[in-house]
PDB file of N, CA and C in Angstrom:
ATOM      1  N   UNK A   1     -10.589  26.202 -39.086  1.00  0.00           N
ATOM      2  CA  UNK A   1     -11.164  25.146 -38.277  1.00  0.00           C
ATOM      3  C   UNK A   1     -12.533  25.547 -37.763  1.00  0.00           C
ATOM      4  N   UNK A   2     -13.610  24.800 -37.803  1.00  0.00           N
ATOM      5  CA  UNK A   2     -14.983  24.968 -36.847  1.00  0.00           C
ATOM      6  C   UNK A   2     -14.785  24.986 -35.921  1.00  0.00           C
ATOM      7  N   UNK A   3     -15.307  25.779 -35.094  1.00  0.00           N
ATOM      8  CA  UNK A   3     -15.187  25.682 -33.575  1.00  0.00           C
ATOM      9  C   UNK A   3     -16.820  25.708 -32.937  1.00  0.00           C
ATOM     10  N   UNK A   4     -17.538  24.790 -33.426  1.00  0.00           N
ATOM     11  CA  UNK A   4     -18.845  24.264 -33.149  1.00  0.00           C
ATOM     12  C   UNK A   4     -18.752  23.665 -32.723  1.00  0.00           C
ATOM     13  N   UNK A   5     -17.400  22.322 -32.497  1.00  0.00           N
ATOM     14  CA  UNK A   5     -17.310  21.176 -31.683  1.00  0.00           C
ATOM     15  C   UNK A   5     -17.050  21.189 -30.150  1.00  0.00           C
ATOM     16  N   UNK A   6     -17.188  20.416 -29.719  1.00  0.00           N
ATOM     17  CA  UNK A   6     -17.250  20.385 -28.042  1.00  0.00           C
ATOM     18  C   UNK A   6     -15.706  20.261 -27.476  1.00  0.00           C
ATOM     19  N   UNK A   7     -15.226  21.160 -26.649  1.00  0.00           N
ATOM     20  CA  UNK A   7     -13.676  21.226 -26.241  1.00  0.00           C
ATOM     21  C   UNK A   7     -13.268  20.068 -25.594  1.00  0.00           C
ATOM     22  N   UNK A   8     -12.329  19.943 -26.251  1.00  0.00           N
ATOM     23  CA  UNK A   8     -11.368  18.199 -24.916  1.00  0.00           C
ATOM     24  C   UNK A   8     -11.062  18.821 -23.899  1.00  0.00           C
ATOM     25  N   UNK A   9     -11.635  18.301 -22.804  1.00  0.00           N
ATOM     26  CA  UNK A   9     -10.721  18.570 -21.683  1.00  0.00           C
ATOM     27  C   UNK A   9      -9.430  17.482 -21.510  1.00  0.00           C
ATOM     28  N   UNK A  10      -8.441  18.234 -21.140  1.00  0.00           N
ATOM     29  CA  UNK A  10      -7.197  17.439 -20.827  1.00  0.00           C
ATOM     30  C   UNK A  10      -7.124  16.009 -19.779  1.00  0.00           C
ATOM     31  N   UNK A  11      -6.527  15.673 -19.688  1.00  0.00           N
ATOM     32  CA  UNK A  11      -6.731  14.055 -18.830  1.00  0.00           C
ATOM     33  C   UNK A  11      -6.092  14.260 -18.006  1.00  0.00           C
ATOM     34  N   UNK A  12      -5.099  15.260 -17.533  1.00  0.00           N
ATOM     35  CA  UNK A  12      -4.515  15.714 -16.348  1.00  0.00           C
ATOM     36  C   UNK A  12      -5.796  16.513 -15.494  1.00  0.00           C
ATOM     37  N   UNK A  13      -6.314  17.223 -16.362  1.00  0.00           N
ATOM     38  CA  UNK A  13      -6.969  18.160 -15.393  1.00  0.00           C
ATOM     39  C   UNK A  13      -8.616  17.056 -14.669  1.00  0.00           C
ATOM     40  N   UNK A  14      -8.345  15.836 -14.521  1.00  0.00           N
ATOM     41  CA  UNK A  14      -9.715  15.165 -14.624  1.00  0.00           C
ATOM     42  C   UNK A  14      -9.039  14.023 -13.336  1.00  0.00           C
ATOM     43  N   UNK A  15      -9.674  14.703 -12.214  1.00  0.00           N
ATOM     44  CA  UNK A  15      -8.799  14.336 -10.967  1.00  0.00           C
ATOM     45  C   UNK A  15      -9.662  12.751 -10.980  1.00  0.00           C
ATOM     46  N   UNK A  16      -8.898  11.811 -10.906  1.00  0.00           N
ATOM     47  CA  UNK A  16      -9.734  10.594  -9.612  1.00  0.00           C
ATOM     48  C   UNK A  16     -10.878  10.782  -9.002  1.00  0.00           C
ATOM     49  N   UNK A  17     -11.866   9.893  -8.623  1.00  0.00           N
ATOM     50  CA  UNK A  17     -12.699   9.934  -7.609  1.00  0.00           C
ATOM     51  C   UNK A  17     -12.002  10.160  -6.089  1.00  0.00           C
ATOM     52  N   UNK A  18     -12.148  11.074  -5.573  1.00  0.00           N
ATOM     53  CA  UNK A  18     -10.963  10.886  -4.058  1.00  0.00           C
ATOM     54  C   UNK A  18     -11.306   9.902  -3.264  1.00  0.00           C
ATOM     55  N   UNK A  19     -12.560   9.296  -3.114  1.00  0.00           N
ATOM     56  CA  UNK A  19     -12.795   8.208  -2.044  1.00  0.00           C
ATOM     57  C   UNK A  19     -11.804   6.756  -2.773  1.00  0.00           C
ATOM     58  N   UNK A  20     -11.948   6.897  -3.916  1.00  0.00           N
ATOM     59  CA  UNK A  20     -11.458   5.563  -4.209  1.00  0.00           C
ATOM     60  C   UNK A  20      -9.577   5.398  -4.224  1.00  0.00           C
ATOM     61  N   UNK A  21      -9.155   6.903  -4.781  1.00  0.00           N
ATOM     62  CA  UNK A  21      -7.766   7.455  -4.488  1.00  0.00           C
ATOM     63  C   UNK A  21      -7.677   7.363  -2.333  1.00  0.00           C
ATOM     64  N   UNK A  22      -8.502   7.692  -2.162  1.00  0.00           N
ATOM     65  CA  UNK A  22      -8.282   7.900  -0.779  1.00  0.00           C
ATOM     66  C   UNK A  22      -7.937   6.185  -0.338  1.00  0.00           C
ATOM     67  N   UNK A  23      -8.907   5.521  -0.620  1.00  0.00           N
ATOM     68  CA  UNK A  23      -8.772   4.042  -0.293  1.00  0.00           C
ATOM     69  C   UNK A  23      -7.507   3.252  -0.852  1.00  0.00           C
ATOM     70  N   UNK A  24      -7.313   3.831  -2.148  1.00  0.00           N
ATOM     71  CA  UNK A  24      -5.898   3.162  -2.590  1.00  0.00           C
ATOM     72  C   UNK A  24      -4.600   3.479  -2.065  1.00  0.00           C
ATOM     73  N   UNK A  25      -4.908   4.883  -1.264  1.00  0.00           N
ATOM     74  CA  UNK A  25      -3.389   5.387  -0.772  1.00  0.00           C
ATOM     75  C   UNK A  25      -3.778   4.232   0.711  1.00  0.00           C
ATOM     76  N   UNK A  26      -4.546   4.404   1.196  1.00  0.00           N
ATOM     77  CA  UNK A  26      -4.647   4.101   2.761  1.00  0.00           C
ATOM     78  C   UNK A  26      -4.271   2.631   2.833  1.00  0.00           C
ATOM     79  N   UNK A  27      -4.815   1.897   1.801  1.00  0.00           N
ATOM     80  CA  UNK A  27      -4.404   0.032   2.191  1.00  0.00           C
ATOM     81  C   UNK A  27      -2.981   0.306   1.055  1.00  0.00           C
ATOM     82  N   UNK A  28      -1.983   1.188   0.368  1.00  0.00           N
ATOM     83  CA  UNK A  28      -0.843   0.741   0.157  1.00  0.00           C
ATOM     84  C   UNK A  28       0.406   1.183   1.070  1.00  0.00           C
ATOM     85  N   UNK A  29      -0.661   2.517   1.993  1.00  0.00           N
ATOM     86  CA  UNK A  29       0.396   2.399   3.189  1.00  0.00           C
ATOM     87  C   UNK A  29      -0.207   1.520   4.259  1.00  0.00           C
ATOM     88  N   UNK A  30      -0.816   0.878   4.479  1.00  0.00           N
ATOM     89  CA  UNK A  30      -1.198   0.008   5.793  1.00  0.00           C
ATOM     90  C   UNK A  30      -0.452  -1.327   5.200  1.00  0.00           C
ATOM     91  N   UNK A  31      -0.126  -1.326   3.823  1.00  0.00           N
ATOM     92  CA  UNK A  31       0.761  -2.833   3.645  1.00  0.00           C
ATOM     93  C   UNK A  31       2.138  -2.311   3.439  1.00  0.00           C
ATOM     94  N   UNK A  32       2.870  -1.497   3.503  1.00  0.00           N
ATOM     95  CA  UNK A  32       3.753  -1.038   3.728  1.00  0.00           C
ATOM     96  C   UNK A  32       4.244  -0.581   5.396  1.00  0.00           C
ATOM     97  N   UNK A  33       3.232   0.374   6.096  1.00  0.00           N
ATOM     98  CA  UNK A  33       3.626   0.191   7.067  1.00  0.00           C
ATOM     99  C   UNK A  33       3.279  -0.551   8.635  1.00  0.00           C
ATOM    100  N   UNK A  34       2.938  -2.079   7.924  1.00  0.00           N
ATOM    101  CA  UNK A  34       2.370  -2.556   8.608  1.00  0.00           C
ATOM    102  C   UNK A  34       3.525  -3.684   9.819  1.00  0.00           C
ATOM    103  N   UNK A  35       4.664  -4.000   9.236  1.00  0.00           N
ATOM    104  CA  UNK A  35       5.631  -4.199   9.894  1.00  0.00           C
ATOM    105  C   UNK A  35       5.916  -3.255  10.953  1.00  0.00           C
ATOM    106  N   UNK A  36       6.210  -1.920  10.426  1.00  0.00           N
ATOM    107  CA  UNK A  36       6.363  -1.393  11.756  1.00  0.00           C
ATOM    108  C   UNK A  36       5.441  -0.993  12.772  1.00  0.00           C
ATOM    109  N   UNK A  37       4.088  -1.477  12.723  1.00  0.00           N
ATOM    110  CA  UNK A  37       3.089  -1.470  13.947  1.00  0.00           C
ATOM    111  C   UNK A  37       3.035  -3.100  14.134  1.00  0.00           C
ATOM    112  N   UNK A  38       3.798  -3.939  13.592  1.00  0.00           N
ATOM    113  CA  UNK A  38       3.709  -5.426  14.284  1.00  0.00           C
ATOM    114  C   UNK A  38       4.702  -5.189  15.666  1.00  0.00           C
ATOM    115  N   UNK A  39       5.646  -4.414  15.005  1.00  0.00           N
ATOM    116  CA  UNK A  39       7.415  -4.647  16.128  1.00  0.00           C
ATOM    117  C   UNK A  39       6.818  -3.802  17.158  1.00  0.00           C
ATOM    118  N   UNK A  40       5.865  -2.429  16.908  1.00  0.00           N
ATOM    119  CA  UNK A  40       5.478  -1.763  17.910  1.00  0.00           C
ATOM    120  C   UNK A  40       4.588  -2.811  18.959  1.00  0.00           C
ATOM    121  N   UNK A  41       4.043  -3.620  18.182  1.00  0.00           N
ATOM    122  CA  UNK A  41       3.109  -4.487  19.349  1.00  0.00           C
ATOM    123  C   UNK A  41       4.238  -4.943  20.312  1.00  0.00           C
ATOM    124  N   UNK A  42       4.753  -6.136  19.475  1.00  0.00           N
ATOM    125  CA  UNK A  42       5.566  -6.705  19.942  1.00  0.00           C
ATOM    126  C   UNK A  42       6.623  -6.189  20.956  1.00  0.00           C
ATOM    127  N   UNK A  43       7.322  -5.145  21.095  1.00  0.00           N
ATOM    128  CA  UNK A  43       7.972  -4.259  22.531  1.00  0.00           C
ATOM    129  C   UNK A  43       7.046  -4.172  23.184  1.00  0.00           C
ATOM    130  N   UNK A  44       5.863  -3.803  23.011  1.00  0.00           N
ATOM    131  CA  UNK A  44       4.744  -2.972  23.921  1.00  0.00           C
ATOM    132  C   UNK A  44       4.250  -4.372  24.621  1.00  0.00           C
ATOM    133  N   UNK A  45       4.509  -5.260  24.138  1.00  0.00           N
ATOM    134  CA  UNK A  45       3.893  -6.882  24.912  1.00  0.00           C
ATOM    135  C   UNK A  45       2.653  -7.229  25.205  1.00  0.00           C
ATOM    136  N   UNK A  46       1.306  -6.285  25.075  1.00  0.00           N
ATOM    137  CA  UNK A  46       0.257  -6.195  25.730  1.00  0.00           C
ATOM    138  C   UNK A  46      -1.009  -6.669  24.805  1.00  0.00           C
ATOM    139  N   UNK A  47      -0.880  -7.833  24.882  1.00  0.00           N
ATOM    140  CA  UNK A  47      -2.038  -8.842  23.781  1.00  0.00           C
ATOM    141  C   UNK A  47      -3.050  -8.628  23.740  1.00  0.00           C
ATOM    142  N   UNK A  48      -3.789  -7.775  25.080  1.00  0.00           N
ATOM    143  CA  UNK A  48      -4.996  -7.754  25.327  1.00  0.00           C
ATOM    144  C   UNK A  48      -5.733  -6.410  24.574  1.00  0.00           C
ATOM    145  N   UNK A  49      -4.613  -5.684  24.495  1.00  0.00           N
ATOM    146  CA  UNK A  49      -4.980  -4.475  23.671  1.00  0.00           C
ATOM    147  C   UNK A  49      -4.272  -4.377  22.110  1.00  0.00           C
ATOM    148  N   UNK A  50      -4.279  -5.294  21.558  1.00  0.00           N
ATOM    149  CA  UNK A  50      -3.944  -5.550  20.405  1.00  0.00           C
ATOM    150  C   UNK A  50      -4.801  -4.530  19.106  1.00  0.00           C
ATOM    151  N   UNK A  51      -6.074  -5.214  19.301  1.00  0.00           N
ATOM    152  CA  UNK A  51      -7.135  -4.720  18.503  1.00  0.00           C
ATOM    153  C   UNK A  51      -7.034  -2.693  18.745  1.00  0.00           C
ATOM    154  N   UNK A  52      -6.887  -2.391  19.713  1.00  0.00           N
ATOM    155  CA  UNK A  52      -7.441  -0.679  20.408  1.00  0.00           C
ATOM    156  C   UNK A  52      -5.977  -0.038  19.514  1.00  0.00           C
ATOM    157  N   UNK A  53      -4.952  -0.638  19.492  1.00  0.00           N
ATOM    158  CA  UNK A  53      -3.505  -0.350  18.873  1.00  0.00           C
ATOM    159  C   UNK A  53      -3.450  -0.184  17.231  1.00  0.00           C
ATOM    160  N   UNK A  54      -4.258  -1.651  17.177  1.00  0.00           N
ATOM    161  CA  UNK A  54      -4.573  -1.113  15.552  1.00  0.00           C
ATOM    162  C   UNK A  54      -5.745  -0.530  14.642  1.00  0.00           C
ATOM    163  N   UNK A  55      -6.917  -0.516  15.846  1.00  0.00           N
ATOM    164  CA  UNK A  55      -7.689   0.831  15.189  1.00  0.00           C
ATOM    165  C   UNK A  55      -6.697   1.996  15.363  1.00  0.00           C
ATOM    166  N   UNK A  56      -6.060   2.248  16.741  1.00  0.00           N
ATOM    167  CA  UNK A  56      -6.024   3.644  16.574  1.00  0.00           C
ATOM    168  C   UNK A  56      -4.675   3.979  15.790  1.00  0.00           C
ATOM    169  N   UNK A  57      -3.527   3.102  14.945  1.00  0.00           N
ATOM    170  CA  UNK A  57      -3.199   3.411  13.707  1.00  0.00           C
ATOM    171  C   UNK A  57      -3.484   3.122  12.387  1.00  0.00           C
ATOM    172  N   UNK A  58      -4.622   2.650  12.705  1.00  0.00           N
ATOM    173  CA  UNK A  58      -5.744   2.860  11.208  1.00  0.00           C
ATOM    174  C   UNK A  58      -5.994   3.758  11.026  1.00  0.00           C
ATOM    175  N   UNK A  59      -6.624   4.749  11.981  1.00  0.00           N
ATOM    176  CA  UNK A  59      -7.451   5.962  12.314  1.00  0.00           C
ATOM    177  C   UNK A  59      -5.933   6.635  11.618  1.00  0.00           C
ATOM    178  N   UNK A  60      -5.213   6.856  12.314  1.00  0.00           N
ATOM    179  CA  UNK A  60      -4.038   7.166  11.752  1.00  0.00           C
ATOM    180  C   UNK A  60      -3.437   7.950  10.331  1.00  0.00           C
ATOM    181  N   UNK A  61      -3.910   6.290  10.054  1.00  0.00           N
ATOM    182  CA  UNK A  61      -3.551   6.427   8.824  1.00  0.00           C
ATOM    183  C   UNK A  61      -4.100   7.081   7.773  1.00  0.00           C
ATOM    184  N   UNK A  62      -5.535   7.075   8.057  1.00  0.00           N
ATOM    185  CA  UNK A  62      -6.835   7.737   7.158  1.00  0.00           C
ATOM    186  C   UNK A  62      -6.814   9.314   7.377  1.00  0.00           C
ATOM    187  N   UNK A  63      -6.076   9.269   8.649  1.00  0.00           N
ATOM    188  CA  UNK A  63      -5.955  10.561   8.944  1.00  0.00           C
ATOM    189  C   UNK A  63      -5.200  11.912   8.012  1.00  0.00           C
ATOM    190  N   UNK A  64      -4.067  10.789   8.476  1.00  0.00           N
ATOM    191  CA  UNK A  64      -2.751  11.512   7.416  1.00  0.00           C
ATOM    192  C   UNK A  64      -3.514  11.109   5.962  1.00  0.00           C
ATOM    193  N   UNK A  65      -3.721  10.201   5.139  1.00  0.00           N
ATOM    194  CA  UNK A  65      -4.089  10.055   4.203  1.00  0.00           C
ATOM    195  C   UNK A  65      -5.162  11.346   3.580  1.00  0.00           C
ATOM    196  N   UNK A  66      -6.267  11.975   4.332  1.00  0.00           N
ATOM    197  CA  UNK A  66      -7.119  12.851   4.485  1.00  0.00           C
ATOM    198  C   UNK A  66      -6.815  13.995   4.145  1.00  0.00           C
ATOM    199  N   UNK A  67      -5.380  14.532   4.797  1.00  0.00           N
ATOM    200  CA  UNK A  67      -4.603  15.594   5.280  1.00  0.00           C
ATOM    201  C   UNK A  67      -3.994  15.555   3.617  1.00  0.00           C
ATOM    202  N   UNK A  68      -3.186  14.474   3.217  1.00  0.00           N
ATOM    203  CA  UNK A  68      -2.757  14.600   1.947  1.00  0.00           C
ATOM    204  C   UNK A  68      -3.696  14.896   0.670  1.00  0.00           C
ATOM    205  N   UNK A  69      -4.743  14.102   0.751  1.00  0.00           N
ATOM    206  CA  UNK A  69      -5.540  14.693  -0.234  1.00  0.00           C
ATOM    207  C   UNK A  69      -6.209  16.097  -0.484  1.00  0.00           C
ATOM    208  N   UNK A  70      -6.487  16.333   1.062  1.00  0.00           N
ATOM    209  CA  UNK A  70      -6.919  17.615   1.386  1.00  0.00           C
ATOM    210  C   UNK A  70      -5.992  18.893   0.587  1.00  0.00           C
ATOM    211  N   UNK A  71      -4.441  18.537   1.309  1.00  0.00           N
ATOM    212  CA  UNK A  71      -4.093  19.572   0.558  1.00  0.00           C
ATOM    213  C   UNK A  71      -3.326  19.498  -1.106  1.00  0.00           C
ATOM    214  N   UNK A  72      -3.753  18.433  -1.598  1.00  0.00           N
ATOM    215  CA  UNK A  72      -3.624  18.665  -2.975  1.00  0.00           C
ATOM    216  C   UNK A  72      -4.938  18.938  -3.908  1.00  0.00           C
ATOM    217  N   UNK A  73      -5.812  19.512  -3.632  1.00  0.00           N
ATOM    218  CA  UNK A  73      -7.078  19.153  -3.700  1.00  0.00           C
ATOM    219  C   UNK A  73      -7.517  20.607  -3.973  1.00  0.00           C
ATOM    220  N   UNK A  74      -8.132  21.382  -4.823  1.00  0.00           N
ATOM    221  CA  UNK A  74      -8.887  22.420  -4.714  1.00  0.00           C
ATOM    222  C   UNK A  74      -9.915  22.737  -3.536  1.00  0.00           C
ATOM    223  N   UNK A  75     -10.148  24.053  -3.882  1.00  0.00           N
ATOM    224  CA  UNK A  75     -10.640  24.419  -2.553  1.00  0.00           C
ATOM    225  C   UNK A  75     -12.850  23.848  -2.561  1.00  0.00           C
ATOM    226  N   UNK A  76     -13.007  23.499  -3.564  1.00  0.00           N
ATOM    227  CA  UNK A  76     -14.140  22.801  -3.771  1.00  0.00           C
ATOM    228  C   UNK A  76     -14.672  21.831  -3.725  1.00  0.00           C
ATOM    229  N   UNK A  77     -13.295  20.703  -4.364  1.00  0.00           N
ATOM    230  CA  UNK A  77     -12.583  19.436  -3.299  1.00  0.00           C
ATOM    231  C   UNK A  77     -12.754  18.795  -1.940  1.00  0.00           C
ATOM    232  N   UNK A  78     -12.131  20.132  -1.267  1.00  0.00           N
ATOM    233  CA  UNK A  78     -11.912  20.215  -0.337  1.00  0.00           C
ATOM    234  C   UNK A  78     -12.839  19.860   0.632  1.00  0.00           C
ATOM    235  N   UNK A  79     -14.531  20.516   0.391  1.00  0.00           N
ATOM    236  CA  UNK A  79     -15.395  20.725   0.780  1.00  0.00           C
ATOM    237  C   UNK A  79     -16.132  19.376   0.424  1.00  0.00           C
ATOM    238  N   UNK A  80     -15.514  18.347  -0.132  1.00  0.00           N
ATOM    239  CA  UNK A  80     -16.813  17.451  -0.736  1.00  0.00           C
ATOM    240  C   UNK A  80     -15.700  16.975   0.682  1.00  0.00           C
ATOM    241  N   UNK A  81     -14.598  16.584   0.532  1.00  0.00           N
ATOM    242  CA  UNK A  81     -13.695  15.793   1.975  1.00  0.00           C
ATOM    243  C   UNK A  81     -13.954  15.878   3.479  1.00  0.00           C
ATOM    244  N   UNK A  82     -14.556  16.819   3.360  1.00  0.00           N
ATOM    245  CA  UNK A  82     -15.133  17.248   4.883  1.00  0.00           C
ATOM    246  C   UNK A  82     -16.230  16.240   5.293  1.00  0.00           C
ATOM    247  N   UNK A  83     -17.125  15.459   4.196  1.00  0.00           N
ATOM    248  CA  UNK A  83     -17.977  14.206   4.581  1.00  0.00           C
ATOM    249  C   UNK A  83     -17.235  13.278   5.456  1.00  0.00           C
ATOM    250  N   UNK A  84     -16.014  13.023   5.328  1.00  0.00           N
ATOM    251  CA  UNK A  84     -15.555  11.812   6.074  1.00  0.00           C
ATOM    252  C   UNK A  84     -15.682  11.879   7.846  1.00  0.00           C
ATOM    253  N   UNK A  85     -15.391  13.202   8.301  1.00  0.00           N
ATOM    254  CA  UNK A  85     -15.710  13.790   9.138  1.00  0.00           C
ATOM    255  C   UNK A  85     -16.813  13.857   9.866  1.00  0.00           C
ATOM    256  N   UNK A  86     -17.969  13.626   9.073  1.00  0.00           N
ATOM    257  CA  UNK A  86     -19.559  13.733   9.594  1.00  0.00           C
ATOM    258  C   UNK A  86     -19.658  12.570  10.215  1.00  0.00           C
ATOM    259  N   UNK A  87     -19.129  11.232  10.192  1.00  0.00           N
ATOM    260  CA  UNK A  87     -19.722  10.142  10.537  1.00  0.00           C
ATOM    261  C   UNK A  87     -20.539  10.093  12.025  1.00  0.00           C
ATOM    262  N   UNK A  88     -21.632   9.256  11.644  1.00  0.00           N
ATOM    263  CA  UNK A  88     -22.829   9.516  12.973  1.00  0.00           C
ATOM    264  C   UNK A  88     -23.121   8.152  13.118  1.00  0.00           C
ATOM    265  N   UNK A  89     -22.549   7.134  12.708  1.00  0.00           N
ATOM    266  CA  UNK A  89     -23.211   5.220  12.864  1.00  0.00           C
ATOM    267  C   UNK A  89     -23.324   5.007  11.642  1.00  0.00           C
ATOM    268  N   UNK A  90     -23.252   3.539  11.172  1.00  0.00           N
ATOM    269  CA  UNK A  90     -24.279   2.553  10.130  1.00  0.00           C
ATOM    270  C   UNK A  90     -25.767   3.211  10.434  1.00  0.00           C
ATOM    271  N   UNK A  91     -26.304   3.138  11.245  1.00  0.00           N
ATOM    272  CA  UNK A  91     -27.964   3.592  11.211  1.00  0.00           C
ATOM    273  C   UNK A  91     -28.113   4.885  10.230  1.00  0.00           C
ATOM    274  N   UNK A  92     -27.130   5.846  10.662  1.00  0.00           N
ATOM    275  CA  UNK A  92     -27.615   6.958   9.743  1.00  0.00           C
ATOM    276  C   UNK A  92     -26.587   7.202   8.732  1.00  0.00           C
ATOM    277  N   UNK A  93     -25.486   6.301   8.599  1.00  0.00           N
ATOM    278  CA  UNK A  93     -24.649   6.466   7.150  1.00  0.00           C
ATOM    279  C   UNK A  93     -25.101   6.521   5.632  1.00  0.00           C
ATOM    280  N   UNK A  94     -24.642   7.027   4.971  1.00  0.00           N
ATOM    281  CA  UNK A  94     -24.541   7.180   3.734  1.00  0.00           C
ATOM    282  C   UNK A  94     -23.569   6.325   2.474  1.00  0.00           C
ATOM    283  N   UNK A  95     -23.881   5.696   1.682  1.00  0.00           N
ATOM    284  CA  UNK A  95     -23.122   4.813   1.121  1.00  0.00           C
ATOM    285  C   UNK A  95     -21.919   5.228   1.349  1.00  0.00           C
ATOM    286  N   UNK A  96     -20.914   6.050   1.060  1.00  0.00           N
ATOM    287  CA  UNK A  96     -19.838   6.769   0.861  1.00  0.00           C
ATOM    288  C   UNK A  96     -19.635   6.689   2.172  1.00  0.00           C
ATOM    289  N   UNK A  97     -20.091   6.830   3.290  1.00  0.00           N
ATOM    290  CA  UNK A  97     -19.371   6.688   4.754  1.00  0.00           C
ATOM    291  C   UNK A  97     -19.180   4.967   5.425  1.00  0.00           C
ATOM    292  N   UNK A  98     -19.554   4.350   4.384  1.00  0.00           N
ATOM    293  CA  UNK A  98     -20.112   2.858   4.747  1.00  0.00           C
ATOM    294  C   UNK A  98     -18.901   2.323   4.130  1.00  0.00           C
ATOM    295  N   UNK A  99     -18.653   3.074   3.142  1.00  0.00           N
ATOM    296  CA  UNK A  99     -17.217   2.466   1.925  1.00  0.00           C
ATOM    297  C   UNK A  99     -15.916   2.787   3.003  1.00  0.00           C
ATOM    298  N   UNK A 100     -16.090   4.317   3.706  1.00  0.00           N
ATOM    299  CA  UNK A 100     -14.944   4.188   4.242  1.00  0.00           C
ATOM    300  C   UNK A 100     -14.708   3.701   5.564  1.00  0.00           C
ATOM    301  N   UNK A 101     -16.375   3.139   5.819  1.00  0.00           N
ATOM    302  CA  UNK A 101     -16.260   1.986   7.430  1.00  0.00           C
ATOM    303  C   UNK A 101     -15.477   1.016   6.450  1.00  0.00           C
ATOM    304  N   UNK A 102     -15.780   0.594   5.697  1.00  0.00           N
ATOM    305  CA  UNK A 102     -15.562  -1.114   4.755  1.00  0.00           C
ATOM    306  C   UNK A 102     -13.625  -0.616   4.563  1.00  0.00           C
ATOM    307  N   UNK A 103     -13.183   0.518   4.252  1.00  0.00           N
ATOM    308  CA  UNK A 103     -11.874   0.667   4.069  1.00  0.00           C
ATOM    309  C   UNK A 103     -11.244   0.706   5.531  1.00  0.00           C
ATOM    310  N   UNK A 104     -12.003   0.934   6.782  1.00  0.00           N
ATOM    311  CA  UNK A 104     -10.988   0.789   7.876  1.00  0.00           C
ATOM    312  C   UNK A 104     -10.992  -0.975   8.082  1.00  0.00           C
ATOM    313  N   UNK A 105     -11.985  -1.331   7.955  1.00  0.00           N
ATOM    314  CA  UNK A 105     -12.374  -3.051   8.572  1.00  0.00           C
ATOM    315  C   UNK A 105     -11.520  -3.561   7.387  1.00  0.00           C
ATOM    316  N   UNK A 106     -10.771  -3.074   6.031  1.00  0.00           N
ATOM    317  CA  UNK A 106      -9.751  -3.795   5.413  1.00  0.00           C
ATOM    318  C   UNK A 106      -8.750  -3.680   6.085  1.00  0.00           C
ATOM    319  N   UNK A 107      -8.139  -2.561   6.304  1.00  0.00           N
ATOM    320  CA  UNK A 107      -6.995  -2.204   6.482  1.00  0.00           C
ATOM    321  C   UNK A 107      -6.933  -3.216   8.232  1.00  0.00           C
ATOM    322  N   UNK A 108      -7.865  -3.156   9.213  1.00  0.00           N
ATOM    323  CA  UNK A 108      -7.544  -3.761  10.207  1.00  0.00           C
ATOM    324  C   UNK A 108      -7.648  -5.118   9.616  1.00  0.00           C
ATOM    325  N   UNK A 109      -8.584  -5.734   8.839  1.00  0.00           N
ATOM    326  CA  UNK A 109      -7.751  -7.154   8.502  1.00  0.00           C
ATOM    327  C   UNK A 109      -6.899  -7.577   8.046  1.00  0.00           C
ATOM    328  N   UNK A 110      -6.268  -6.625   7.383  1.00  0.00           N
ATOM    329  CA  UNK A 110      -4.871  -6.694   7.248  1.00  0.00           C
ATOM    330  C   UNK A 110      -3.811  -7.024   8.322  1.00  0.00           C
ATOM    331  N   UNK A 111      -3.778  -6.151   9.145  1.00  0.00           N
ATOM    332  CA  UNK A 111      -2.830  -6.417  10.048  1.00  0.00           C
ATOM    333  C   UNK A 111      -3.054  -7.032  11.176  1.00  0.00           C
ATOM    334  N   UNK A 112      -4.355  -7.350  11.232  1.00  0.00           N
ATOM    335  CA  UNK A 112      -4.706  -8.886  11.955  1.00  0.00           C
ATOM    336  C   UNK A 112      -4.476  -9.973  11.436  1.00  0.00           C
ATOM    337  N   UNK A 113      -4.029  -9.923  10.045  1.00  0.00           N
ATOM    338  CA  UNK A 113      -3.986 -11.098   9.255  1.00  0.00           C
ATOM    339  C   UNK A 113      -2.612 -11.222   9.998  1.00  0.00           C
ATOM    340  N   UNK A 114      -1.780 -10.571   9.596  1.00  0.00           N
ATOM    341  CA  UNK A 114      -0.055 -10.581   9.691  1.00  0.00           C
ATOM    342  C   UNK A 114       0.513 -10.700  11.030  1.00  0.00           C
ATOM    343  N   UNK A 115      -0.509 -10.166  12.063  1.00  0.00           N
ATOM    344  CA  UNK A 115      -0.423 -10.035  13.766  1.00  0.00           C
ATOM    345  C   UNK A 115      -0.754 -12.133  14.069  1.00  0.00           C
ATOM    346  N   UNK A 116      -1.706 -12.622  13.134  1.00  0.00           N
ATOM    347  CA  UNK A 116      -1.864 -14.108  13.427  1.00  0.00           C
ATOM    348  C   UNK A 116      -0.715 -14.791  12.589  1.00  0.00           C
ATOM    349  N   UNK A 117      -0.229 -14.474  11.317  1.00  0.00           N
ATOM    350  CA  UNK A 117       0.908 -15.104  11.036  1.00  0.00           C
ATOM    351  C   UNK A 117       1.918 -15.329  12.152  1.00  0.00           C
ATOM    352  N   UNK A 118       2.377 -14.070  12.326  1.00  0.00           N
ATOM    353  CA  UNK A 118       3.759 -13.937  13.686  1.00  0.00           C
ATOM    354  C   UNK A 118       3.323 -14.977  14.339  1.00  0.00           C
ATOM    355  N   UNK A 119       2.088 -15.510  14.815  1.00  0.00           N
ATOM    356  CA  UNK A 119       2.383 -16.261  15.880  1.00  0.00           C
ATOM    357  C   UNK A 119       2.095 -17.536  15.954  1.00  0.00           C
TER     358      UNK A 119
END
């Protein structure tokens, strides 16, 4: 055989983009566990803080989501993931920090969508 030709890399070893893996895990658990932060509203009774409840299990969620990729992730990986972290505003964002403002403002319309169904 020649071995002048250019090597295949395998299709296992050829990870996802993680922002876009990151975004697909985060809105299929925010539609999964989005029932159980409706019932949490709902005991908690407090309408006025509706919105502060579901940023801060959005945040949550991106969190843990972060944490999972992180640790399946090489250690080089690793280091590109640490961007999500930097955020400083829209004024001084970077496309890639703008995608994952645009992935929290889904995930909360999501469950604002489902928070106006209930009622």
């Amino acid at each position: 055989m020649d071995s002048t030709g250019p090597m295949r890399v395998s299709i296992k070893a050829h990870r996802p983009d993680w922002k876009s893996e990151l975004r697909t895990n985060c809105l299929r658990r925010v539609r999964k566990d989005r029932n159980d932060l409706l019932w949490k509203i709902r005991k908690q009774g407090l309408p006025g803080n509706v919105m502060e409840k579901v940023r801060s299990a959005v945040r949550s969620v991106i969190s843990d989501e972060v944490e999972k990729l992180k640790q399946s992730n090489t250690e080089n990986e690793d280091q590109e993931m640490d961007v999500i972290w930097e955020y400083q505003g829209l004024h001084a964002a970077k496309p890639a920090e703008i995608e994952s403002e645009d992935i929290l403002l889904e995930m909360e319309r999501l469950v604002c969508e489902d928070i106006r169904e209930e009622n």
